[in-house]
Protein backbone atom coordinates (compact mmCIF):
# COMPACT_ATOMS: atom_id res chain seq x y z
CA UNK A 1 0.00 0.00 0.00
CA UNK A 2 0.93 3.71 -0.89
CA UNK A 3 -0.01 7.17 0.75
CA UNK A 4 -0.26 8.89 -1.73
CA UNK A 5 0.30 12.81 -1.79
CA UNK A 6 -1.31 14.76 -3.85
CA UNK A 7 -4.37 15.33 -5.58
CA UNK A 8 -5.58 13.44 -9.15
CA UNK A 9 -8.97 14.19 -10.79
CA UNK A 10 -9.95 10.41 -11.06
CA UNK A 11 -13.94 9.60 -11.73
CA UNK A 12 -16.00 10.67 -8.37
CA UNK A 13 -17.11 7.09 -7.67
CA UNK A 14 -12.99 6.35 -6.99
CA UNK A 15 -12.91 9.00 -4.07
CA UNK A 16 -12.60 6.45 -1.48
CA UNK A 17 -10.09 6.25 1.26
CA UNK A 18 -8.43 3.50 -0.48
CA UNK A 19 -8.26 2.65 -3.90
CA UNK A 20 -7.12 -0.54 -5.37
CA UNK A 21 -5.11 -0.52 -8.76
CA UNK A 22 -4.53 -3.57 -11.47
CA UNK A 23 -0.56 -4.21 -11.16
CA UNK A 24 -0.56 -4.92 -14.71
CA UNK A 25 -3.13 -2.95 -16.60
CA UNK A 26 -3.33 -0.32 -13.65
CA UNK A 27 -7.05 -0.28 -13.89
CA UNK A 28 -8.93 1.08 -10.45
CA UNK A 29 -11.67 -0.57 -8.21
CA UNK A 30 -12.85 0.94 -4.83
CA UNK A 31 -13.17 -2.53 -3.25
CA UNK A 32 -10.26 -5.55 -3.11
CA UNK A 33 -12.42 -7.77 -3.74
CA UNK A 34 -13.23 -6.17 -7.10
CA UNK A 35 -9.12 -6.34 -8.47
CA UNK A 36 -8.55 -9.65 -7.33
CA UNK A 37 -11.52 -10.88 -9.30
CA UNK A 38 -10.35 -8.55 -12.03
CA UNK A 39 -6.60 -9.81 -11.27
CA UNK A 40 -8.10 -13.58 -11.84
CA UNK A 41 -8.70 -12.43 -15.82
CA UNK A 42 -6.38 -9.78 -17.19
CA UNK A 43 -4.29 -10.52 -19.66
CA UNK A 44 -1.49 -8.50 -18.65
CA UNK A 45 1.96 -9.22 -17.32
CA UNK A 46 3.47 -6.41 -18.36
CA UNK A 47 3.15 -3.09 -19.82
CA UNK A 48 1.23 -3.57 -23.16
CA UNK A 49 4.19 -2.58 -25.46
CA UNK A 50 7.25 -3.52 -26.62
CA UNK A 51 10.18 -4.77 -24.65
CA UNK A 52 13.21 -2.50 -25.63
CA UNK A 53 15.89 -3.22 -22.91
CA UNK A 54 16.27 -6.00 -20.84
CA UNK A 55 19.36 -6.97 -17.76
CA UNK A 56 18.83 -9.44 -15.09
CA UNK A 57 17.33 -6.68 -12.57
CA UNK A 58 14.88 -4.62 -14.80
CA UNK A 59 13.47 -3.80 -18.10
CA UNK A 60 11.98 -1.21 -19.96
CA UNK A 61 8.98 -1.03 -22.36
CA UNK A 62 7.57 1.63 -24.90
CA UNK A 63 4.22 2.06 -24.93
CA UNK A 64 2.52 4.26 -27.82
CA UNK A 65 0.03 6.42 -26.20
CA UNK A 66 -2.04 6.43 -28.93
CA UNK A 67 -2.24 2.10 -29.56
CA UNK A 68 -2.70 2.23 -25.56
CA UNK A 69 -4.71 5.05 -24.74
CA UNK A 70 -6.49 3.47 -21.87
CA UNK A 71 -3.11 2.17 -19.67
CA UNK A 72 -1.71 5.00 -20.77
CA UNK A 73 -4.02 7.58 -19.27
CA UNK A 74 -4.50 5.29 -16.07
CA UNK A 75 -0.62 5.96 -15.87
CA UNK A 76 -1.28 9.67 -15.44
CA UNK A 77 -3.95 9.64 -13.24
CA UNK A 78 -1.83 7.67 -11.04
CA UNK A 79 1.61 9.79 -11.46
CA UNK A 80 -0.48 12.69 -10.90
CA UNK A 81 -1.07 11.41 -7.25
CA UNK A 82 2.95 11.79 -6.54
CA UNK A 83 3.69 15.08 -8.26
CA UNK A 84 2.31 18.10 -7.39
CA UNK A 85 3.90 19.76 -11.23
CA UNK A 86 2.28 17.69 -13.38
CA UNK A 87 0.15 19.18 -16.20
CA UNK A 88 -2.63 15.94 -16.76
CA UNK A 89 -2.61 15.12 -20.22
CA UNK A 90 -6.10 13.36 -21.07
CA UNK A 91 -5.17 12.90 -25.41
CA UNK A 92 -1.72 10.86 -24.73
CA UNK A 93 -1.66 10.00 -28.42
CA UNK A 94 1.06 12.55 -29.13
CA UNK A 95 3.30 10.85 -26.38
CA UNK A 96 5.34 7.54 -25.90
CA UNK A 97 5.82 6.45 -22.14
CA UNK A 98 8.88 4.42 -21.58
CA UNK A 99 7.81 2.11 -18.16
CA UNK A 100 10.16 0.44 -16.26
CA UNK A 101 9.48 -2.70 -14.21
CA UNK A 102 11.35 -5.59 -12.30
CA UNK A 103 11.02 -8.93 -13.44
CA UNK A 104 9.41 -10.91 -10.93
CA UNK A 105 8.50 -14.66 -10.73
CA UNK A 106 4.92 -15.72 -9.56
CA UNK A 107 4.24 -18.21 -7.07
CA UNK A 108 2.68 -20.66 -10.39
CA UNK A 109 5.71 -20.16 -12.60
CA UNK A 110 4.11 -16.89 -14.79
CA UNK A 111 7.03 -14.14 -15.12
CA UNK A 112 5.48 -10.34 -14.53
CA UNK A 113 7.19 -7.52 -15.22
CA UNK A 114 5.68 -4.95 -12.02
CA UNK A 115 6.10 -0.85 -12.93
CA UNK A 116 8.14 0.72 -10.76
CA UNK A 117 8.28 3.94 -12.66
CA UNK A 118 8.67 5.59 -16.35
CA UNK A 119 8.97 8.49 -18.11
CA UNK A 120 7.34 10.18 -21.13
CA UNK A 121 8.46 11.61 -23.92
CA UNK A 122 6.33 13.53 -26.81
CA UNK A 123 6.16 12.45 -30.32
CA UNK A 124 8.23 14.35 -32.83
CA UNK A 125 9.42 17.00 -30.56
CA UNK A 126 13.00 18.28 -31.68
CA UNK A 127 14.04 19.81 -27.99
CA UNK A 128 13.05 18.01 -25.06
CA UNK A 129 13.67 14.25 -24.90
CA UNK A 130 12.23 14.14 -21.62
CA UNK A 131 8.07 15.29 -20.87
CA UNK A 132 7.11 13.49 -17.38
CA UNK A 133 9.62 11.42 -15.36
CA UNK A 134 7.98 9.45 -11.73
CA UNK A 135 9.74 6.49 -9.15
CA UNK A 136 6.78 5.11 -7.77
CA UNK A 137 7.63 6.30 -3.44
CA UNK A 138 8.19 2.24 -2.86
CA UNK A 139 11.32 2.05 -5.30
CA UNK A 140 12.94 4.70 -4.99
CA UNK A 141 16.08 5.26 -3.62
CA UNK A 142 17.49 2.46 -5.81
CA UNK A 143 19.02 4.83 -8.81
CA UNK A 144 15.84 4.01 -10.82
CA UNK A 145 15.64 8.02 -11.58
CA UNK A 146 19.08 8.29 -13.07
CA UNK A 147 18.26 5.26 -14.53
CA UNK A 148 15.44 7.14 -16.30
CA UNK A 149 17.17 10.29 -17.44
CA UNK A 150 20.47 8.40 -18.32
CA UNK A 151 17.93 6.05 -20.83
CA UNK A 152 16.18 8.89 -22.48
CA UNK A 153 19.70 10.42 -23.37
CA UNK A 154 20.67 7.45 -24.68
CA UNK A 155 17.48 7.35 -26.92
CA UNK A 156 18.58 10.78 -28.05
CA UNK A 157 21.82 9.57 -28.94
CA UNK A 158 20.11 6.74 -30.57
CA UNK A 159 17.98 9.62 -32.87
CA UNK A 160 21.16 12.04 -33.61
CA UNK A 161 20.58 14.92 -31.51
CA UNK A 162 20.74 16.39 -28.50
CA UNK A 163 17.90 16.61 -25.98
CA UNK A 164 16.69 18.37 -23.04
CA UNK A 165 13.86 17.89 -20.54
CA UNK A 166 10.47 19.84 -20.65
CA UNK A 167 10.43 22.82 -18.48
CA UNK A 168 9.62 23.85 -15.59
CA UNK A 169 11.52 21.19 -13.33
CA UNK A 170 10.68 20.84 -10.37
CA UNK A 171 13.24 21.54 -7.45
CA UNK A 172 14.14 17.56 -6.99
CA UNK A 173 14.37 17.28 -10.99
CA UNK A 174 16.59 20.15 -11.68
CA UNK A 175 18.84 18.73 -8.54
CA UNK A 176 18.15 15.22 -10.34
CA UNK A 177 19.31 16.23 -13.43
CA UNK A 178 22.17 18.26 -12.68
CA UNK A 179 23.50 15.73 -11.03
CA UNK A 180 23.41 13.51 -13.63
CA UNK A 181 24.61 16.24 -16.06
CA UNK A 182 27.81 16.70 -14.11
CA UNK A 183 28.77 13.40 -13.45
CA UNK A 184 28.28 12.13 -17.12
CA UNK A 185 30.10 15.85 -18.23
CA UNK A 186 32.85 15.03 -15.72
CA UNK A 187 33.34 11.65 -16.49
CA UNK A 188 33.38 12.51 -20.01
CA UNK A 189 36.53 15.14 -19.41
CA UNK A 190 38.28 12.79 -17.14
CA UNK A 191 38.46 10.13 -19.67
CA UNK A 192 39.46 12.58 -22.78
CA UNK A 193 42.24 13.97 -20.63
CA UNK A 194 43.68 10.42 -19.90
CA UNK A 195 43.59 10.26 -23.84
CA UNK A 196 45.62 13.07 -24.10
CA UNK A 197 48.05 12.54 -21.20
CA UNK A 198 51.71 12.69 -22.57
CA UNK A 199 51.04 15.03 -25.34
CA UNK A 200 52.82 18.51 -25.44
CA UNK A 201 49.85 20.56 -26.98
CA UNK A 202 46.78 19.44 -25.30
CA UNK A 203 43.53 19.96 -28.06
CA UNK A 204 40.50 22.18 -27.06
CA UNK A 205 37.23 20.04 -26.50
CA UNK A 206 34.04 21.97 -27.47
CA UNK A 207 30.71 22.19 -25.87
CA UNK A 208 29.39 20.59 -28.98
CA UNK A 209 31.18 17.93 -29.13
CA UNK A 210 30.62 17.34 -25.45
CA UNK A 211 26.94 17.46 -27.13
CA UNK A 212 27.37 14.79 -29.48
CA UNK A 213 28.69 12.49 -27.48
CA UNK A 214 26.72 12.63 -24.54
CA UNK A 215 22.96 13.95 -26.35
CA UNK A 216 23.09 16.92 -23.38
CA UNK A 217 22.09 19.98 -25.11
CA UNK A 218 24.66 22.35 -25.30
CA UNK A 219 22.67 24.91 -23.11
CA UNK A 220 23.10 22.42 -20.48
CA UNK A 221 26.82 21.82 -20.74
CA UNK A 222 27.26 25.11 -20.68
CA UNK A 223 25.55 25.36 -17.69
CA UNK A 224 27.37 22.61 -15.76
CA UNK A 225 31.02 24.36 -16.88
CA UNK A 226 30.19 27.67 -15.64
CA UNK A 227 28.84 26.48 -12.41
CA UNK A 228 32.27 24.21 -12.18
CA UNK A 229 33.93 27.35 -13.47
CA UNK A 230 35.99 25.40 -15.98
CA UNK A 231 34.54 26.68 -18.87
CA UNK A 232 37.03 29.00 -21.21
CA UNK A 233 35.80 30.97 -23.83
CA UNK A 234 37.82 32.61 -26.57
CA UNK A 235 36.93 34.58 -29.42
CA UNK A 236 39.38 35.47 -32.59
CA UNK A 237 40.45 38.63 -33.79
């Protein structure tokens, strides 16, 4: 069970006290009894999309908002009940969430894949790479959030450009993020200078190519350096 914390415009007759959600399909019922009857004949076991990544402790589907309009709106309604920012989206046709889950075993023998959290990401748009990120309050502390931002980046990478995520941020997303910013910036520096260790004239690095290889919008890098203060700028002439 989860207290949940804020408020989420779900259909009157699911005002109760408690309400009881399909792990699976993440359809509502205002009485147990109800889900485990429903639990006794959905056809989920997953997320209804595809399987894009897979290790031994989690995975991660895509699920087209518009193929799965119903899971995907029951996924708002219910990330809208653990952030107070979000802007409830009730066409999610133009969006693709990206769940992640842990593979878990049943006590028959059937594998399930249980949400844990996911991310969204809007069809077609050229900037942000990143719409709506949530950790469901049970998982989290487990890295599963840089584990989200660190995938979509890599999915930008995967497209060719560089991305950013949809503003405004909240105050634990912008810490989120630019945490993850400088670390994967940093890391990134470290390594090219142990490249170039030894040689006499060391080669500038650029912000862009910081860009391309990490799919962090330059805006960002830029950000990151200044706040580091190891960003030098020149200018010719």
């Amino acid at each position: 069970m989860l207290d949940t914390w804020y408020y989420s415009p779900f259909p009157r007759e699911f005002h109760k006290e408690v309400l009881y959600i399909c792990d699976f399909c993440l359809n509502q019922f205002v009485e147990k009894k109800q889900k485990d009857e429903h639990m006794l004949l959905c056809d989920l076991r997953a997320p209804p999309g595809d399987m894009i990544y897979r290790d031994n402790d989690v995975a991660m589907f895509e699920v087209d908002g518009l193929l799965q309009r119903i899971f995907c709106e029951n996924l708002c309604l219910i990330s809208k009940l653990f952030l107070d920012h979000k802007t409830l989206r009730y066409d999610c046709s133009p969006f693709r969430y990206y769940v992640l889950t842990e593979p878990r075993v049943q006590p028959d023998g059937t594998p399930t894949h249980l949400m844990v959290g996911y991310f969204s990401k809007e069809k077609g748009c050229l900037e942000n790479n990143l719409s709506c990120i949530l950790v469901l309050p049970g998982s989290q502390r487990n890295g599963y959030g840089k584990f989200l931002i660190e995938f979509s980046y890599e999915l930008s990478l995967i497209e060719g450009k560089s991305g950013t995520p949809e503003r405004p941020l909240s105050d634990l997303g912008f810490r989120s993020y630019l945490s993850w910013w400088t670390y994967r910036i940093l890391t990134l520096l470290n390594d090219w200078m142990e490249e170039q260790r030894g040689l006499k004239d060391l080669p500038t690095i650029s912000i862009q190519k910081i860009s391309d290889q990490t799919g962090i919008d330059p805006n960002d890098i830029n950000y990151v350096l200044e706040n580091y203060k190891i960003i030098r700028q020149s200018s010719n002439g």
